[in-house]
Protein backbone atom coordinates (compact mmCIF):
# COMPACT_ATOMS: atom_id res chain seq x y z
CA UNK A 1 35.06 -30.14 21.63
CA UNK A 2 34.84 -27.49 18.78
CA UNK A 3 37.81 -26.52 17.34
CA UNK A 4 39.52 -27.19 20.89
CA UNK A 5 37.11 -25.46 22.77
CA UNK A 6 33.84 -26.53 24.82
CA UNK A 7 30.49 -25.83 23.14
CA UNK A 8 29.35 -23.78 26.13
CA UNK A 9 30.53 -21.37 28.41
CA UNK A 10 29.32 -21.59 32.05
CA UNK A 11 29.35 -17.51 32.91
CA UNK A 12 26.29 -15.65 32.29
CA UNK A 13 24.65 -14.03 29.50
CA UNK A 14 23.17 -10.58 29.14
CA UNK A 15 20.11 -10.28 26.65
CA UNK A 16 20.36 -7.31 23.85
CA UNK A 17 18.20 -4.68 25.23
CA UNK A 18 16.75 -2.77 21.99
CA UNK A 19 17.68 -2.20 18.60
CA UNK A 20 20.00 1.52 18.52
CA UNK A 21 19.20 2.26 14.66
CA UNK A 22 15.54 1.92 15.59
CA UNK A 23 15.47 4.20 18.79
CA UNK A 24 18.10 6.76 16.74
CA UNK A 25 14.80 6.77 13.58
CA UNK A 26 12.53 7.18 15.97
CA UNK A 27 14.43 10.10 18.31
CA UNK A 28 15.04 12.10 14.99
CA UNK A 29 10.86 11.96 13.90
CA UNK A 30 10.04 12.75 17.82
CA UNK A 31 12.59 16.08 17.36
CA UNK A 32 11.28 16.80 13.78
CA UNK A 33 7.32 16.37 15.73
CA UNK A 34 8.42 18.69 18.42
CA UNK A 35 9.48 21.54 16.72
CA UNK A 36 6.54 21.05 14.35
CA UNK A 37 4.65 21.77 17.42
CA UNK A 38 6.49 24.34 18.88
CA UNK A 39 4.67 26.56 15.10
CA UNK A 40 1.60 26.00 16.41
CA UNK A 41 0.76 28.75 18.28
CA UNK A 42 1.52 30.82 15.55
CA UNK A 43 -1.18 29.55 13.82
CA UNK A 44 -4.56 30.57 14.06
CA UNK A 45 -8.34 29.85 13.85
CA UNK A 46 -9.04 26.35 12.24
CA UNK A 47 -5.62 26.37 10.29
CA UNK A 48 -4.34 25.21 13.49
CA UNK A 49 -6.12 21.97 13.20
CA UNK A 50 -5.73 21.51 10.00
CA UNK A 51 -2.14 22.05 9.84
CA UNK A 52 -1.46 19.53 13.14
CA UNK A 53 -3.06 16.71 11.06
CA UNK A 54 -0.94 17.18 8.16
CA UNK A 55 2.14 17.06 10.12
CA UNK A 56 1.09 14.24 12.10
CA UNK A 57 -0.33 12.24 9.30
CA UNK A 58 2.91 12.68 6.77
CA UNK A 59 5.40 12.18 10.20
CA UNK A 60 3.94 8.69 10.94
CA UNK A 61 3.99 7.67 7.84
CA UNK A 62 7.89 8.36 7.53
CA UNK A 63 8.52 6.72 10.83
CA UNK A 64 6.73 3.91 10.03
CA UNK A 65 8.93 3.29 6.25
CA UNK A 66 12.39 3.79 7.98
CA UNK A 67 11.39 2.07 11.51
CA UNK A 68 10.37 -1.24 10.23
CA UNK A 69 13.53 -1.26 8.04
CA UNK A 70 15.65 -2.03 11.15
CA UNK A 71 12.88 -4.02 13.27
CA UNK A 72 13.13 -7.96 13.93
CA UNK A 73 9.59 -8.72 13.97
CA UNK A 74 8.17 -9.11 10.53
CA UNK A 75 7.61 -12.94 11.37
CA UNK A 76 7.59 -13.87 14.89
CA UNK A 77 7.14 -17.23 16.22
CA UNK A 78 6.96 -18.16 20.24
CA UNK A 79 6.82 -21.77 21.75
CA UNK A 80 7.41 -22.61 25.43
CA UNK A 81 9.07 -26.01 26.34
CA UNK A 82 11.36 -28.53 28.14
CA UNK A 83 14.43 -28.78 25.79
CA UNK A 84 18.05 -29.23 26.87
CA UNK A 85 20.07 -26.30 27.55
CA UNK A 86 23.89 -27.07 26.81
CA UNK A 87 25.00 -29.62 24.41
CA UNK A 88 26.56 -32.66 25.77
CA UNK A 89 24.39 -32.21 28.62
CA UNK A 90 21.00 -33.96 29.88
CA UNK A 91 20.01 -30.81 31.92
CA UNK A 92 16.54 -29.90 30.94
CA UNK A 93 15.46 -26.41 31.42
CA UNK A 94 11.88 -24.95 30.78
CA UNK A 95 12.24 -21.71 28.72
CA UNK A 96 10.20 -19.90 26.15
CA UNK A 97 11.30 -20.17 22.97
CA UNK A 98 11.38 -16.81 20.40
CA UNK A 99 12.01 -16.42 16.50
CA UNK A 100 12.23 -13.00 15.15
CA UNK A 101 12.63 -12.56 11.72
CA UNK A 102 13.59 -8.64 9.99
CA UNK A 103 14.64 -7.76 7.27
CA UNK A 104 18.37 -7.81 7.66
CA UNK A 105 18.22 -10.82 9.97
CA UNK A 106 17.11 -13.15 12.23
CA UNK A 107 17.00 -13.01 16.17
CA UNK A 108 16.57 -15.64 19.01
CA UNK A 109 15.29 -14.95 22.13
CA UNK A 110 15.68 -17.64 25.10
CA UNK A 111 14.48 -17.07 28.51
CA UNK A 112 13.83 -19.54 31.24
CA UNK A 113 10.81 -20.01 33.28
CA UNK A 114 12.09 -18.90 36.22
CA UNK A 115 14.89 -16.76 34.53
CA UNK A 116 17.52 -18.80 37.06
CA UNK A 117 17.72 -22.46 36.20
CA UNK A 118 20.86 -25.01 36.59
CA UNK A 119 22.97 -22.23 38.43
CA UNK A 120 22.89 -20.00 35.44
CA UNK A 121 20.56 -17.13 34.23
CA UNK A 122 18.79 -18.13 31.64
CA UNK A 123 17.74 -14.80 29.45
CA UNK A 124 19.28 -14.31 25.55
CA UNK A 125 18.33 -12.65 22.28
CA UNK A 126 21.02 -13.08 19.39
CA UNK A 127 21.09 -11.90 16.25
CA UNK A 128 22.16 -13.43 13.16
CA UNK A 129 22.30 -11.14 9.96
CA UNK A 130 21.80 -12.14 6.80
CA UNK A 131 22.19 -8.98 4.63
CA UNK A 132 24.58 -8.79 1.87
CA UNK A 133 27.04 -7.17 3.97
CA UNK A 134 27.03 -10.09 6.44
CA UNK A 135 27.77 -13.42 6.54
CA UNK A 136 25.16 -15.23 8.31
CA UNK A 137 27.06 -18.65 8.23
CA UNK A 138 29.84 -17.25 9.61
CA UNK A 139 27.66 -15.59 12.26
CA UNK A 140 26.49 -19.05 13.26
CA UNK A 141 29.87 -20.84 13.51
CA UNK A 142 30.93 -18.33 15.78
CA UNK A 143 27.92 -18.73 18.05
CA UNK A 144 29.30 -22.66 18.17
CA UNK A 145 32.47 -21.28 19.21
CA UNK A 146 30.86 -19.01 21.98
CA UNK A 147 29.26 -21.65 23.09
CA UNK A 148 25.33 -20.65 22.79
CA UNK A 149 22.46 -22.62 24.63
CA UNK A 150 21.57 -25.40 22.10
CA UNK A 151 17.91 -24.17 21.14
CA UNK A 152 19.01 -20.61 19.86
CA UNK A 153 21.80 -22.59 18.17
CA UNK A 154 19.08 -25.32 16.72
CA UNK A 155 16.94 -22.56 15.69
CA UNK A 156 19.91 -20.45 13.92
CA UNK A 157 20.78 -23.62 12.10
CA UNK A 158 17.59 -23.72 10.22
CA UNK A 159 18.59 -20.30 8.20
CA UNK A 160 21.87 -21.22 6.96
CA UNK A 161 22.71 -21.88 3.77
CA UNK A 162 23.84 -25.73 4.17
CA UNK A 163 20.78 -26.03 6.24
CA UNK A 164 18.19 -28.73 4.36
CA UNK A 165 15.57 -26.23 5.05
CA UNK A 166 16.83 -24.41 2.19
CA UNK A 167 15.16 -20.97 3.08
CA UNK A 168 18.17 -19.04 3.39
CA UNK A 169 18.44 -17.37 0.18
CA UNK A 170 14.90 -17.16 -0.08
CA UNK A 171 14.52 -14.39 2.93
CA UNK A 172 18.19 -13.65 2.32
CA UNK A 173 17.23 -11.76 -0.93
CA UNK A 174 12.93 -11.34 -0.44
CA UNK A 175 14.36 -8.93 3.07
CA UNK A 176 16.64 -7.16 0.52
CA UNK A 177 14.11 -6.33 -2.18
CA UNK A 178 11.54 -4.98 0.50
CA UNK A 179 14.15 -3.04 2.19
CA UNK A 180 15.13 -1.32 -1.37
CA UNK A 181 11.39 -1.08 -1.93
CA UNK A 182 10.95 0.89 1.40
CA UNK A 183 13.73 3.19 0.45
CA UNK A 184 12.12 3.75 -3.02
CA UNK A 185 8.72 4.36 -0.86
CA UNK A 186 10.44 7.12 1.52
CA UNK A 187 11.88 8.91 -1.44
CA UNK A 188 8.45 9.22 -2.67
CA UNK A 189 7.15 10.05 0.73
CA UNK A 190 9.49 12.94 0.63
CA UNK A 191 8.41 14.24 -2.67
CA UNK A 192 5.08 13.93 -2.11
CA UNK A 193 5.53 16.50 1.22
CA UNK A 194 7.85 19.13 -1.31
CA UNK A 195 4.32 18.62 -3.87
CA UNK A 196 1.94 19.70 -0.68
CA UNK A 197 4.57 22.54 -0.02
CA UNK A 198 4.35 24.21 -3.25
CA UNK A 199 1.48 23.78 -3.63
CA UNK A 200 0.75 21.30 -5.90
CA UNK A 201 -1.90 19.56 -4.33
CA UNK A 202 -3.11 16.71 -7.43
CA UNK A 203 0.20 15.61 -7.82
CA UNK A 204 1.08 15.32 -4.30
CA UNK A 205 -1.80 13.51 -4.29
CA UNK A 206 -0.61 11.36 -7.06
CA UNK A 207 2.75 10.79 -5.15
CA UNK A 208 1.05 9.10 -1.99
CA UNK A 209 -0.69 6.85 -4.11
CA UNK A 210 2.68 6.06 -5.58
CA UNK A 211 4.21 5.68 -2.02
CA UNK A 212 1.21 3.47 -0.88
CA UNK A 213 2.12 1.29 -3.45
CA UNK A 214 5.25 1.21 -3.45
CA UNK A 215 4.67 0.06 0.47
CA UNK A 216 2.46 -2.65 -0.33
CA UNK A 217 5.31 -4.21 -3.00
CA UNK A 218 7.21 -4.39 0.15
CA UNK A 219 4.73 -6.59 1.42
CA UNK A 220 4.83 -8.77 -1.42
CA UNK A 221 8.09 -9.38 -1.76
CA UNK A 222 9.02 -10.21 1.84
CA UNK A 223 5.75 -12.84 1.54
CA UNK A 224 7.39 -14.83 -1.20
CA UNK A 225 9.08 -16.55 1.62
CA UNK A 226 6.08 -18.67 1.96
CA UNK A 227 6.82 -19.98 -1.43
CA UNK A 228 9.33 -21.84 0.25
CA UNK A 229 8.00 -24.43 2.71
CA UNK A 230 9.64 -24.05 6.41
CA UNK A 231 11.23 -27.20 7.78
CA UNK A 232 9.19 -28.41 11.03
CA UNK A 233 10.99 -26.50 14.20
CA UNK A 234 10.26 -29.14 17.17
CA UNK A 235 10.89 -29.10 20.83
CA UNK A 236 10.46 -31.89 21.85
CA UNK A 237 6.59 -32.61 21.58
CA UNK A 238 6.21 -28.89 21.06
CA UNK A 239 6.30 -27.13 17.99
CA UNK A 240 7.25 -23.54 16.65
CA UNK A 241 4.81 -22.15 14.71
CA UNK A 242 5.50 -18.90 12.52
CA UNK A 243 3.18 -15.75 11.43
CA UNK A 244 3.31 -12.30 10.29
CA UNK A 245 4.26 -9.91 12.80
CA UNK A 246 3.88 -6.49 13.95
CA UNK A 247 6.09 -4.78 11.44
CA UNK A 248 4.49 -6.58 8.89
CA UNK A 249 0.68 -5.65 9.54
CA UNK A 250 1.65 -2.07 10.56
CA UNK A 251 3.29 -1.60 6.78
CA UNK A 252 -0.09 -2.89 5.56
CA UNK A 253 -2.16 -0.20 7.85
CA UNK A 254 0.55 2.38 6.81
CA UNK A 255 0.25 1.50 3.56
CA UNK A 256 -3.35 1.63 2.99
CA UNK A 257 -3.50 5.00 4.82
CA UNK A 258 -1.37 6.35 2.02
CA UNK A 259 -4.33 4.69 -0.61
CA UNK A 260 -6.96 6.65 1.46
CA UNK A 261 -5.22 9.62 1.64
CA UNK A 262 -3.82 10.03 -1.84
CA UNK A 263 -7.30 8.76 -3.32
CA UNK A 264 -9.10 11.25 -1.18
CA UNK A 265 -6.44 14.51 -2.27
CA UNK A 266 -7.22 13.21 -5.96
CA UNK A 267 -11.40 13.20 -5.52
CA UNK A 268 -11.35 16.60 -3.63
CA UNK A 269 -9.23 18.11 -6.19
CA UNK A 270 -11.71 17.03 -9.11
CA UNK A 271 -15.27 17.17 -6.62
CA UNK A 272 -15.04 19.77 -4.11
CA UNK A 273 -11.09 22.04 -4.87
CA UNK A 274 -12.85 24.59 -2.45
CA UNK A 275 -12.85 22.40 0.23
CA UNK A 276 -8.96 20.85 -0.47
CA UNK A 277 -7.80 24.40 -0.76
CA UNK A 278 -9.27 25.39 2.66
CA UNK A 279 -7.99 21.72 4.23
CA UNK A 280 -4.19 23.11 3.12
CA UNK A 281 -4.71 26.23 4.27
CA UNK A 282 -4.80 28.16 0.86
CA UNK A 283 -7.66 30.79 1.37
CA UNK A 284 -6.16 32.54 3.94
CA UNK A 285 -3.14 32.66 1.68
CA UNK A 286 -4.82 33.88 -1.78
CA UNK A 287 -6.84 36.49 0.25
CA UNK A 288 -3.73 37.98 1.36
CA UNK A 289 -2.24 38.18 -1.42
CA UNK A 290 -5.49 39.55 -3.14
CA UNK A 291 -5.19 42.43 -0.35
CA UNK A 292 -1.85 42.94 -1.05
CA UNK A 293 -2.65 43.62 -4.84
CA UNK A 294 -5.55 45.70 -4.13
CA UNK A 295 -4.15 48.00 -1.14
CA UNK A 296 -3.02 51.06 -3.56
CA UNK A 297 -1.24 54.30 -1.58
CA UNK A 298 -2.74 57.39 -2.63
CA UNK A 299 -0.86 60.45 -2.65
CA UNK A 300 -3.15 63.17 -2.00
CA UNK A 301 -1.17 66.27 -2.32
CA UNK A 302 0.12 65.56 -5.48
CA UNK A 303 -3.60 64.77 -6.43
CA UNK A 304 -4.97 68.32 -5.10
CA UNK A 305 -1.75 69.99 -7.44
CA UNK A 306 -2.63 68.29 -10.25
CA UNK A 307 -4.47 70.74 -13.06
């Protein structure tokens, strides 16, 4: 018993679906792209083009910053074993086995191969939050009191503070530095889009070079968890292994698209300003405005009465 109550509960389980701060980001940059698009048949010639890939380009990269913020899949590890499902129990179940580690937190994914095992259906993904608004040991006792399937709770145990792992603070505080990071890196994102808008073209240049960077500090900071060595994470014979995940590598891409694109804003402005200027759409602008200057009304009949 645990505190009076049994370590398991026998009714079933539903799994958490999807992330709602993720598909909320994600709904707001689809809007944002849509009404983008709705301009574009006021647009015309090459312009058109032009202007879709400058949209495009600066919307991804803003989705990308905020998205990964709230995903769980910077490191992802999968295993698929035999292991015991309740404690106090010498049921075996065969399940696959999934860490996901974010930013914020940590979530465990257990789902049985077939889904119904031992008169129960086997299919769970909890999350345990480790921000500084959360209290991730606390998070874990009450998944004892719940009564989770032992290998999410085995797995859970290996991030808490009193675990002998000891990597709790270490991706406790690396997740918060590359979330502030991130912010600091959409600010500058933001900037960089008012620069373009001016026009200002060098230093918006400038400012996705600074937002590339700032996106690849990210990157470092969450990867000083390997300076911390990971306690072994064993199933029986089989082991968990951990690696980088999606969130992870797509920051890198994003991030050196930012390097590519600032550097190549920068080299056009000092090689070929022509050929920038006609990429943002400024021609069509200046020559305008040139007409405007040089369209004069003439008024005739006061010219004819004029001695």
């Amino acid at each position: 018993l645990f505190d009076g109550v049994y370590p398991f509960y026998p009714q079933q389980r539903k799994s958490f679906v999807f992330d709602v701060s993720t598909i909320i980001v994600i709904i707001v940059f689809l809007t944002l792209a849509c009404s983008f698009l709705l301009i574009i048949p006021g647009i015309r010639g090459r312009a058109r083009l032009y202007w879709l890939i400058r949209v495009l380009l600066s919307l991804v990269i803003g989705v990308v910053i905020v998205v990964v913020q709230y995903t769980g899949d910077w490191e992802i590890g999968w295993v698929k074993a035999n292991t015991s499902y309740k404690s106090f129990s010498n049921a075996l179940v065969n399940a696959d086995i999934g860490l996901h580690v974010g930013l914020a937190g940590v979530n465990i994914t257990l789902v049985g191969n077939p889904v119904n095992q031992v008169n129960e259906t086997i299919n769970y993904n909890e999350h345990f939050a480790w921000s500084f608004n959360a209290d991730y040991d606390r998070s874990y006792s009450e998944g004892l009191e719940r009564g989770l399937p032992r290998p999410i709770l085995y797995l859970a145990e290996k991030f808490t503070s009193q675990s002998p792992c000891a990597v709790h603070n270490q991706y406790r505080i690396s997740g918060h530095y590359a979330s502030a990071v991130l912010w600091v890196a959409f600010c500058t994102w933001l900037i960089s889009n008012i620069l373009f808008s001016m026009p200002a073209l060098v230093y918006g240049g400038y400012m996705v070079l600074v937002t590339g960077a700032f996106m690849i500090f990210s990157l470092l900071s969450f990867s000083t968890v390997r300076n911390s060595p990971m306690c072994a994470i064993k199933f029986g014979p089989e082991s968990l292994q951990i690696s980088y995940g999606g969130s992870f590598w797509l920051t890198l891409v994003v991030g050196l698209l930012c390097f590519l694109i600032g550097f190549t804003v920068v080299a056009l402005h000092f090689f070929s300003l022509d050929l920038l200027k006609t990429f943002f759409d400024l021609h069509v602008d200046e020559a305008e405005e040139c007409q405007e200057m040089t369209e004069v009304y003439v008024n005739h009949h006061f010219m004819n009465n004029t001695p």
